[in-house]
C-alpha atoms as a PDB file:
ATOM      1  CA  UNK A   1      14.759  -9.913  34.630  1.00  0.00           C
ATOM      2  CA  UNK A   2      15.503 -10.566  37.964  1.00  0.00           C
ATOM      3  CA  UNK A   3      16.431  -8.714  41.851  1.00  0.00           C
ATOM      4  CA  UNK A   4      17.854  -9.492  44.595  1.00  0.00           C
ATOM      5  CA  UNK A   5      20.152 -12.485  45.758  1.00  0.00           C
ATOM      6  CA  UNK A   6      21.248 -14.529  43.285  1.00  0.00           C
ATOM      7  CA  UNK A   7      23.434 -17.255  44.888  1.00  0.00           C
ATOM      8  CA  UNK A   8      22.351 -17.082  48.382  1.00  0.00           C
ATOM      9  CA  UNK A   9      21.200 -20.565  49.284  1.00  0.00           C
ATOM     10  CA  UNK A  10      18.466 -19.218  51.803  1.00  0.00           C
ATOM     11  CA  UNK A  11      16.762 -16.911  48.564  1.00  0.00           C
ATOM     12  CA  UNK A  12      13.723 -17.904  47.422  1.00  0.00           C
ATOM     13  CA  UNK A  13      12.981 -17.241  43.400  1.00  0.00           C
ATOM     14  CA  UNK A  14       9.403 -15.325  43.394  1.00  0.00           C
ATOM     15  CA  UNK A  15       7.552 -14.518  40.496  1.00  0.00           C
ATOM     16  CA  UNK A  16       5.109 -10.900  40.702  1.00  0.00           C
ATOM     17  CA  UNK A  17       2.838 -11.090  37.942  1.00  0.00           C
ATOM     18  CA  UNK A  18       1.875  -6.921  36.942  1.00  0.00           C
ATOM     19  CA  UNK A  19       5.127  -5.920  38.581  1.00  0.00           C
ATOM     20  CA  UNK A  20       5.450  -2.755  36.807  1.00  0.00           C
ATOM     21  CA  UNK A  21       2.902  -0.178  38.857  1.00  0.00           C
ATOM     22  CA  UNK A  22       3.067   1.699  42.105  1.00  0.00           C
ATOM     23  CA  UNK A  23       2.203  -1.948  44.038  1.00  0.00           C
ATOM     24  CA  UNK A  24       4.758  -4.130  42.077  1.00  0.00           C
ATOM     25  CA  UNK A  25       7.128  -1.988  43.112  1.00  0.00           C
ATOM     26  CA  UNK A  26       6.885  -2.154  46.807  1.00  0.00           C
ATOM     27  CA  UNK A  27       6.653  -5.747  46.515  1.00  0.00           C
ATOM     28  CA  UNK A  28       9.467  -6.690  44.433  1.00  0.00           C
ATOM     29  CA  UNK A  29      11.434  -4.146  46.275  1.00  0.00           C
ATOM     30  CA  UNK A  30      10.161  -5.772  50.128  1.00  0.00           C
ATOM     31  CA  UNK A  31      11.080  -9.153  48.779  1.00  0.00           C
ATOM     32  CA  UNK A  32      14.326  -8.368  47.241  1.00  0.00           C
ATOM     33  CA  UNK A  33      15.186  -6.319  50.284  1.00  0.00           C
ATOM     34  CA  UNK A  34      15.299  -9.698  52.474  1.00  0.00           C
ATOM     35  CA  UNK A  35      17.272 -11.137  49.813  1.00  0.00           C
ATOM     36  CA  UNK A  36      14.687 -13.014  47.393  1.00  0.00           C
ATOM     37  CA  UNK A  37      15.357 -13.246  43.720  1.00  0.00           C
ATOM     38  CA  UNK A  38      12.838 -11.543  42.263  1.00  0.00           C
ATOM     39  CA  UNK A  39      11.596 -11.887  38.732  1.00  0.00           C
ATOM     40  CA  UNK A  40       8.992  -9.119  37.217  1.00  0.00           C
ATOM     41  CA  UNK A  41       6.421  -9.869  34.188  1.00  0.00           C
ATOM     42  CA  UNK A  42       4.423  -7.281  32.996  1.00  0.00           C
ATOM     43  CA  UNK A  43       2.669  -5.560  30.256  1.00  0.00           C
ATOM     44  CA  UNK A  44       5.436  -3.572  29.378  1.00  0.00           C
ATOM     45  CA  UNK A  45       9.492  -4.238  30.028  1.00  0.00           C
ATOM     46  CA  UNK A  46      11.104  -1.371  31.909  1.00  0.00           C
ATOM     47  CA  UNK A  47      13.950  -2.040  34.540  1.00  0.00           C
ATOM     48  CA  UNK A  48      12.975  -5.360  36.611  1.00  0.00           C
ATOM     49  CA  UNK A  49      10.169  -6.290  34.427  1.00  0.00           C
ATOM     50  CA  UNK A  50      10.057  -8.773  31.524  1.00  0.00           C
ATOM     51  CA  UNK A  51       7.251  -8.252  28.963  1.00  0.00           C
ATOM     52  CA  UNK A  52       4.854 -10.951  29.310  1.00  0.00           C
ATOM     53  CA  UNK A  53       1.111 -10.948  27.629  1.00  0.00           C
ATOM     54  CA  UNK A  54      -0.676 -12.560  30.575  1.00  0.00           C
ATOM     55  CA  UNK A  55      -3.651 -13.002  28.801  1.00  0.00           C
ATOM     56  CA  UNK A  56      -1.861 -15.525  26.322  1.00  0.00           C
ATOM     57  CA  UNK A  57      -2.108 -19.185  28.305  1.00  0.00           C
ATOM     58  CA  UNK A  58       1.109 -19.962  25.911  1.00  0.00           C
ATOM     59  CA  UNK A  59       3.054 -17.223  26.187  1.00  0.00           C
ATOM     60  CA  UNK A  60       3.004 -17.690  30.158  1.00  0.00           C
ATOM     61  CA  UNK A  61       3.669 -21.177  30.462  1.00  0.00           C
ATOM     62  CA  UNK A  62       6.805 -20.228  28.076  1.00  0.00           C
ATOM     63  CA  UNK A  63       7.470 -17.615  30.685  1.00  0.00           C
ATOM     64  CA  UNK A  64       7.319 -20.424  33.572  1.00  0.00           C
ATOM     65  CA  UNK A  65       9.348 -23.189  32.010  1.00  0.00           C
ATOM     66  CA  UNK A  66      11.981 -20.444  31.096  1.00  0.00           C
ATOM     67  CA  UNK A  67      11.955 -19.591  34.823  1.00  0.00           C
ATOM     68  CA  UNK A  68      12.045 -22.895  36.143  1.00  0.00           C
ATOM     69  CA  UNK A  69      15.395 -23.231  33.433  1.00  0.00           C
ATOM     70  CA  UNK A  70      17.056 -20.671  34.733  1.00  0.00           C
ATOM     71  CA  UNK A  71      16.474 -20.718  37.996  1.00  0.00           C
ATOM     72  CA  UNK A  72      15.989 -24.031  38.868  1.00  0.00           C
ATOM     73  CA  UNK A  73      12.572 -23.643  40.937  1.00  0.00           C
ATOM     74  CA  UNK A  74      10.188 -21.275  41.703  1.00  0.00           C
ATOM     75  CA  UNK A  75       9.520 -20.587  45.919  1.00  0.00           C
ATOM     76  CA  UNK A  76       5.787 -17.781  45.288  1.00  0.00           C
ATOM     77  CA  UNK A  77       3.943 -16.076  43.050  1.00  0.00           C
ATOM     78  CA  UNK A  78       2.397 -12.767  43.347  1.00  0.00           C
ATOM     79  CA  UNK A  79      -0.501 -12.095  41.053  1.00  0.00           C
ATOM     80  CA  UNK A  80      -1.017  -8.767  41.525  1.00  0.00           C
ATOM     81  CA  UNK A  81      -2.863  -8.307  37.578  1.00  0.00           C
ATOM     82  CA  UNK A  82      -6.149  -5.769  38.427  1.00  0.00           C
ATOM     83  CA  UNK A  83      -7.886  -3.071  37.098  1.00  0.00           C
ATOM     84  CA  UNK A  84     -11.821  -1.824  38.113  1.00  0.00           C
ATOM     85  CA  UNK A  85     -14.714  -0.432  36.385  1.00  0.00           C
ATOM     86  CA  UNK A  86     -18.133   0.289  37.906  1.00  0.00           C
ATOM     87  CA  UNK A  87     -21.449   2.112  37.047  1.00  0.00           C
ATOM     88  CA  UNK A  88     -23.320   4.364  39.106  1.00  0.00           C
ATOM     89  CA  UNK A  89     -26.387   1.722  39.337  1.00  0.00           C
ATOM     90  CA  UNK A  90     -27.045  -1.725  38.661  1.00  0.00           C
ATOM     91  CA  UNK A  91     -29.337  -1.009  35.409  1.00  0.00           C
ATOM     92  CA  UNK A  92     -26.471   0.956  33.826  1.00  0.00           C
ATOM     93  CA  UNK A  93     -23.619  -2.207  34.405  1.00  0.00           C
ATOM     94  CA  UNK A  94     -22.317  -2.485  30.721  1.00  0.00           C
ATOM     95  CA  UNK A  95     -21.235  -6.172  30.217  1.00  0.00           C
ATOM     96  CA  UNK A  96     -18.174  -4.462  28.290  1.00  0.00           C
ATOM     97  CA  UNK A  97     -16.884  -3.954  31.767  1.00  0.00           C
ATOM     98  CA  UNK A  98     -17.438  -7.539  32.661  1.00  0.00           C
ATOM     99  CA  UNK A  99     -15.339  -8.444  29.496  1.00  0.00           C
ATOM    100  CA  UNK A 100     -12.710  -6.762  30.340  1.00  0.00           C
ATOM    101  CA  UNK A 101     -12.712  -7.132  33.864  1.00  0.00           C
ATOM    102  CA  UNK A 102     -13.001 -10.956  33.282  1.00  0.00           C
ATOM    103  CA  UNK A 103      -9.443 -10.930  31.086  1.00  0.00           C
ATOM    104  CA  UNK A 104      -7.586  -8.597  33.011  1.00  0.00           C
ATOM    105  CA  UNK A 105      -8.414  -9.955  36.768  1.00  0.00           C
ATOM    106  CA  UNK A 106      -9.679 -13.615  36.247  1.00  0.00           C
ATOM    107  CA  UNK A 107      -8.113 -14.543  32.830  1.00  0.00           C
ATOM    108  CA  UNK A 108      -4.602 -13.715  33.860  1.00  0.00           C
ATOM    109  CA  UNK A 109      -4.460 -15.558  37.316  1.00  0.00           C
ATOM    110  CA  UNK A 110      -6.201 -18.662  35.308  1.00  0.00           C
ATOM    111  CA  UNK A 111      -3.022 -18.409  33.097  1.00  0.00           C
ATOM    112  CA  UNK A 112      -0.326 -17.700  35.437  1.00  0.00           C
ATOM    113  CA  UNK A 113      -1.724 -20.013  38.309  1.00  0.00           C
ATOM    114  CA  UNK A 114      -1.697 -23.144  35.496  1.00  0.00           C
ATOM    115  CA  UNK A 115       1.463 -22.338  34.360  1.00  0.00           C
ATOM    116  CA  UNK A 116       2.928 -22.201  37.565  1.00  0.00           C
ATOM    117  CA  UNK A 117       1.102 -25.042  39.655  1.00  0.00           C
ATOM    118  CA  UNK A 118       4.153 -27.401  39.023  1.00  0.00           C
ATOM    119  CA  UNK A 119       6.782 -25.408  40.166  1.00  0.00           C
ATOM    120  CA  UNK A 120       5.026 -24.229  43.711  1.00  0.00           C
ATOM    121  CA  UNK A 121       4.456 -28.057  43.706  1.00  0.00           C
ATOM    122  CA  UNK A 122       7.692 -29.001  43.822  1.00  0.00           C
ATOM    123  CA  UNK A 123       9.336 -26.416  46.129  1.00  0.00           C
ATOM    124  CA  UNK A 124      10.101 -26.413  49.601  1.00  0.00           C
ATOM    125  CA  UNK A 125       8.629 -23.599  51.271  1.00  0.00           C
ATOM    126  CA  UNK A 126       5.937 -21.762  48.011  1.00  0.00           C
ATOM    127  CA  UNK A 127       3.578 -19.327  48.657  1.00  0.00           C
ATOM    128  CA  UNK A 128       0.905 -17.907  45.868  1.00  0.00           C
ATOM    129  CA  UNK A 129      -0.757 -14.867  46.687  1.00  0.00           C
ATOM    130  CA  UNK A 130      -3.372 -12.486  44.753  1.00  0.00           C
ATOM    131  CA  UNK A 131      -4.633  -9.454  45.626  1.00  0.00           C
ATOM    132  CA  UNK A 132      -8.673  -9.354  46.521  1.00  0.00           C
ATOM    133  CA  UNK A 133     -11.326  -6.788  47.738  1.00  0.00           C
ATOM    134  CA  UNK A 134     -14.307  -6.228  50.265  1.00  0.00           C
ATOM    135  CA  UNK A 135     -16.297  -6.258  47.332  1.00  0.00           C
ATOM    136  CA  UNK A 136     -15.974  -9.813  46.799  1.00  0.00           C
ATOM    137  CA  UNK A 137     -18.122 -10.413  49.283  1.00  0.00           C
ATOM    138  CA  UNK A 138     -19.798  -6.957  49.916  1.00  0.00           C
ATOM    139  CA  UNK A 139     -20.901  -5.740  46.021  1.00  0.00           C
ATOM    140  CA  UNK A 140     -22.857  -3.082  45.647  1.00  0.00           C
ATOM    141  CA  UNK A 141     -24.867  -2.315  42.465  1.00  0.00           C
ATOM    142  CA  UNK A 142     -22.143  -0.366  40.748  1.00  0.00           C
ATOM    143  CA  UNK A 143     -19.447  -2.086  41.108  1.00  0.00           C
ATOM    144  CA  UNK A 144     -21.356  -5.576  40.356  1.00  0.00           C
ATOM    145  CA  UNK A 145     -18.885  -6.265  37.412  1.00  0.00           C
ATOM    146  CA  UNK A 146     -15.904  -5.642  39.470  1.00  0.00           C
ATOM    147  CA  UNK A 147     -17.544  -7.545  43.033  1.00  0.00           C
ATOM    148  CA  UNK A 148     -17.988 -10.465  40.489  1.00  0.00           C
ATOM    149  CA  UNK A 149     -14.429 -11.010  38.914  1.00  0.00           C
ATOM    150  CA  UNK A 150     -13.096 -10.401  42.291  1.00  0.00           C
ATOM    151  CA  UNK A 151     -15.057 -12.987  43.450  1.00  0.00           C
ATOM    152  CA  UNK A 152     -13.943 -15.872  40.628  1.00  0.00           C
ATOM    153  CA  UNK A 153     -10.244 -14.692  41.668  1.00  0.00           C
ATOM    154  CA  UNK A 154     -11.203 -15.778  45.127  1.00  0.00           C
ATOM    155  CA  UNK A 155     -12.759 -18.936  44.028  1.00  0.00           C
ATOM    156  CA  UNK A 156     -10.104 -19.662  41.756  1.00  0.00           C
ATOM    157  CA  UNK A 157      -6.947 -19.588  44.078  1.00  0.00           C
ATOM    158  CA  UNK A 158      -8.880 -21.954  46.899  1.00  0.00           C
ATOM    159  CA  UNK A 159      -8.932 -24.076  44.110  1.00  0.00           C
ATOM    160  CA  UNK A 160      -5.385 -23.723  43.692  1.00  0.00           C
ATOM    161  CA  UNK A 161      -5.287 -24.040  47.257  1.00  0.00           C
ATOM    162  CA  UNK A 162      -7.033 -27.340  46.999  1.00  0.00           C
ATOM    163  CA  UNK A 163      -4.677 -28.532  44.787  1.00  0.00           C
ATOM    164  CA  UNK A 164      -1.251 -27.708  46.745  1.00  0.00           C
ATOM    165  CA  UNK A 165      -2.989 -29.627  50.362  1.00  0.00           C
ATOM    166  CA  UNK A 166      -0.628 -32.221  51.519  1.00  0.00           C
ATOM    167  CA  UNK A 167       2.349 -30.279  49.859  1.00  0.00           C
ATOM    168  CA  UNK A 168       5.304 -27.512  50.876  1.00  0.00           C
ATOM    169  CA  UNK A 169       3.988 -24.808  49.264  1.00  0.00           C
ATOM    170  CA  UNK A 170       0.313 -22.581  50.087  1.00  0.00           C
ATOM    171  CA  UNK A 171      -1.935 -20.098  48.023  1.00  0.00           C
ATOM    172  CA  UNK A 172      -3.507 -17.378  49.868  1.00  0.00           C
ATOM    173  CA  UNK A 173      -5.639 -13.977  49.621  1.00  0.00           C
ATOM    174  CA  UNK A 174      -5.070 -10.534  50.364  1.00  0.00           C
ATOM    175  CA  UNK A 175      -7.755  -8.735  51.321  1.00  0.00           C
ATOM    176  CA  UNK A 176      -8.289  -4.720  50.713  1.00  0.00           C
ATOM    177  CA  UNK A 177     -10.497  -1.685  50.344  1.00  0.00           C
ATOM    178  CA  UNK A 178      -8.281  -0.059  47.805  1.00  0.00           C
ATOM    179  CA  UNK A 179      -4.798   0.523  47.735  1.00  0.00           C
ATOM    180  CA  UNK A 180      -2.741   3.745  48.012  1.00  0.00           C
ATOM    181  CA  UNK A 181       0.626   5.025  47.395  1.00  0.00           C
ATOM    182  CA  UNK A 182       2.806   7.740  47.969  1.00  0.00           C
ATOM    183  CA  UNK A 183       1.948   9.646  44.126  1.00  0.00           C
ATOM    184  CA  UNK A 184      -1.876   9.499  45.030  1.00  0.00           C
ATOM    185  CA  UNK A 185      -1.044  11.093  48.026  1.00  0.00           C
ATOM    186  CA  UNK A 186       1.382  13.780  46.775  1.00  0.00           C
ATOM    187  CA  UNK A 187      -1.839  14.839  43.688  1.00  0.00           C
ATOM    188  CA  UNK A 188      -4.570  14.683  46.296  1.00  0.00           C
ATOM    189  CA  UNK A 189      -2.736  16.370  49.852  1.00  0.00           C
ATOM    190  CA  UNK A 190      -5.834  17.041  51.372  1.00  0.00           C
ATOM    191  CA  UNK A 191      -7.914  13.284  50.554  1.00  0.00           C
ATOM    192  CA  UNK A 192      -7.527  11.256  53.626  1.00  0.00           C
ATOM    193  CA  UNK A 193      -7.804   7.755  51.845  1.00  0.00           C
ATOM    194  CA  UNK A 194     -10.121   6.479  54.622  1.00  0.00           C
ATOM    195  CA  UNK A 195      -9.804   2.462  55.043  1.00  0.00           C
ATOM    196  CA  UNK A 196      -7.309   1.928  52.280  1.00  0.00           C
ATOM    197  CA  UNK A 197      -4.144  -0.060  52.475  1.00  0.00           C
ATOM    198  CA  UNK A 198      -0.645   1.647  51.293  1.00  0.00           C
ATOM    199  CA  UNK A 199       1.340  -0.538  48.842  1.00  0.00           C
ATOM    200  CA  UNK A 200       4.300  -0.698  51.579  1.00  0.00           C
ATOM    201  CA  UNK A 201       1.591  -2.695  53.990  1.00  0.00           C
ATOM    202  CA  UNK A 202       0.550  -4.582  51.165  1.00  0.00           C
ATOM    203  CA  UNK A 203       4.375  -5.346  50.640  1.00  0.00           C
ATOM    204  CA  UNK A 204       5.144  -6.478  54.286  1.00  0.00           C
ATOM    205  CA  UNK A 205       1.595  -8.652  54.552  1.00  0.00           C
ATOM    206  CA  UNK A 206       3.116 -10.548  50.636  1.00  0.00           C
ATOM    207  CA  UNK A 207       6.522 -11.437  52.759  1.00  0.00           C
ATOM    208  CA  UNK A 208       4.688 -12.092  55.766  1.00  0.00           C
ATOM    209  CA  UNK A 209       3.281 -15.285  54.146  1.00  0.00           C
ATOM    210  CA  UNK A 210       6.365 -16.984  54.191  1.00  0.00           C
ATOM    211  CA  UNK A 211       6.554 -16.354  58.141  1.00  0.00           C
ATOM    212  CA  UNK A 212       3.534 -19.264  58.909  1.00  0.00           C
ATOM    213  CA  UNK A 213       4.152 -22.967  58.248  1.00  0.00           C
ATOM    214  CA  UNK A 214       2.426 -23.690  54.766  1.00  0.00           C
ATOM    215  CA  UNK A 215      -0.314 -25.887  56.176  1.00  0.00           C
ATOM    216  CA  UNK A 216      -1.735 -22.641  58.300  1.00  0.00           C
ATOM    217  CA  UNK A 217      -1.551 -20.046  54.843  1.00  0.00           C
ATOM    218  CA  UNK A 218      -2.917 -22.530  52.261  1.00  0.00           C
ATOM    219  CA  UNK A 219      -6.575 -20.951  51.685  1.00  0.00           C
ATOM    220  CA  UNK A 220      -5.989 -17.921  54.138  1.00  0.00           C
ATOM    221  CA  UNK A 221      -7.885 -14.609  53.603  1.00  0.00           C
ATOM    222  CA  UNK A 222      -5.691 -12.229  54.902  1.00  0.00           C
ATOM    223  CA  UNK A 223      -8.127  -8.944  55.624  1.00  0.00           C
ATOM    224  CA  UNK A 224      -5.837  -6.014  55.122  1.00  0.00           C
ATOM    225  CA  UNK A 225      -8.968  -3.320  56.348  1.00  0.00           C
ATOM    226  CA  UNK A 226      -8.807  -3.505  59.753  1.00  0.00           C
END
């Protein structure tokens, strides 16, 4: 369930929500590099990953209070739940997209951000992170489904942000093009990727957060473009 330190007192207990792709990796493997305990949900359980279904509300806020149990606090979350669909106009957007889009990007940090509020409350140096896009703010018409959710992901976590003022802990965004890893690169040698971010700078940026006093993160966009 868990990497990384496990009875260092400096090692923080983070939580990556969608821990078991290409981006999870690098991230639980940055954080439990520098010692973190790290504990993986995803879809499916493979090594370092507990199955979680974030789209249940109850199933994650059994997930957080078993956390909390075992590890006595929880110092950041990681939402890094995604997916994208897109059209190749506006007129041919099918709301089926939206739908799914909506669960898988918006419906999964409402869960895990609830069920994890208290914790991040009550810790002494917590960071929440999710993982945005361009498009948020820059949609174009076929990706107006994606642009949208994107966009309630943002809203949602200065919310959250909102909500942790005055305390220890910080939620912040992570802005991108599109992420790439070392696989995409290997089945397309001769694509250049131009303006993407690779899943080991998306890493470093994650465990950067924890680098800045909490006041100075809490409702930071972090643009990872440029």
């Amino acid at each position: 369930m868990s990497q990384g330190d496990q009875g260092g007192p400096a090692s923080r207990v983070v939580v990556v929500a969608g821990a078991g792709g290409p981006t999870g990796r690098a991230v639980t493997a940055r954080l439990a590099a520098r010692g973190d305990t790290v504990i993986g949900l995803g879809r499916r359980a493979s090594d370092g990953v507990t199955a979680v279904d974030l789209t249940d509300g109850e199933a994650v806020r059994e997930a957080a209070s078993r956390i909390g149990a075992e590890h006595g606090r929880v110092d950041g979350v990681v939402h890094l739940v995604g997916g994208w669909r897109g059209s190749k106009t506006f007129a041919d957007t099918d709301l089926v997209d939206w739908d799914a889009l909506h669960e898988a990007i918006v419906r999964t940090l409402q869960n895990v951000s609830l069920a994890f509020e208290p914790l991040l409350r009550d810790s002494d140096d917590g960071r929440f992170a999710i993982v945005s896009a361009k498009a948020a703010r820059e949609p174009t018409q076929g990706n107006a489904a994606y642009a949208a959710a994107k966009a309630a992901a943002e809203a949602w976590t200065l919310a959250l942000a909102d909500a942790l003022r005055g305390t220890r802990s910080a939620a912040a965004i992570l802005v991108i093009k599109a992420l790439v890893n070392d696989d995409m690169r290997a089945a397309s040698p001769d694509r250049r990727f131009p303006g993407f971010t690779d899943v080991d700078d998306l890493a470093a940026a994650v465990a950067g957060l924890w680098d800045r006093p909490a006041a100075e993160v809490n409702g930071l966009r972090v643009d990872l473009t440029t």
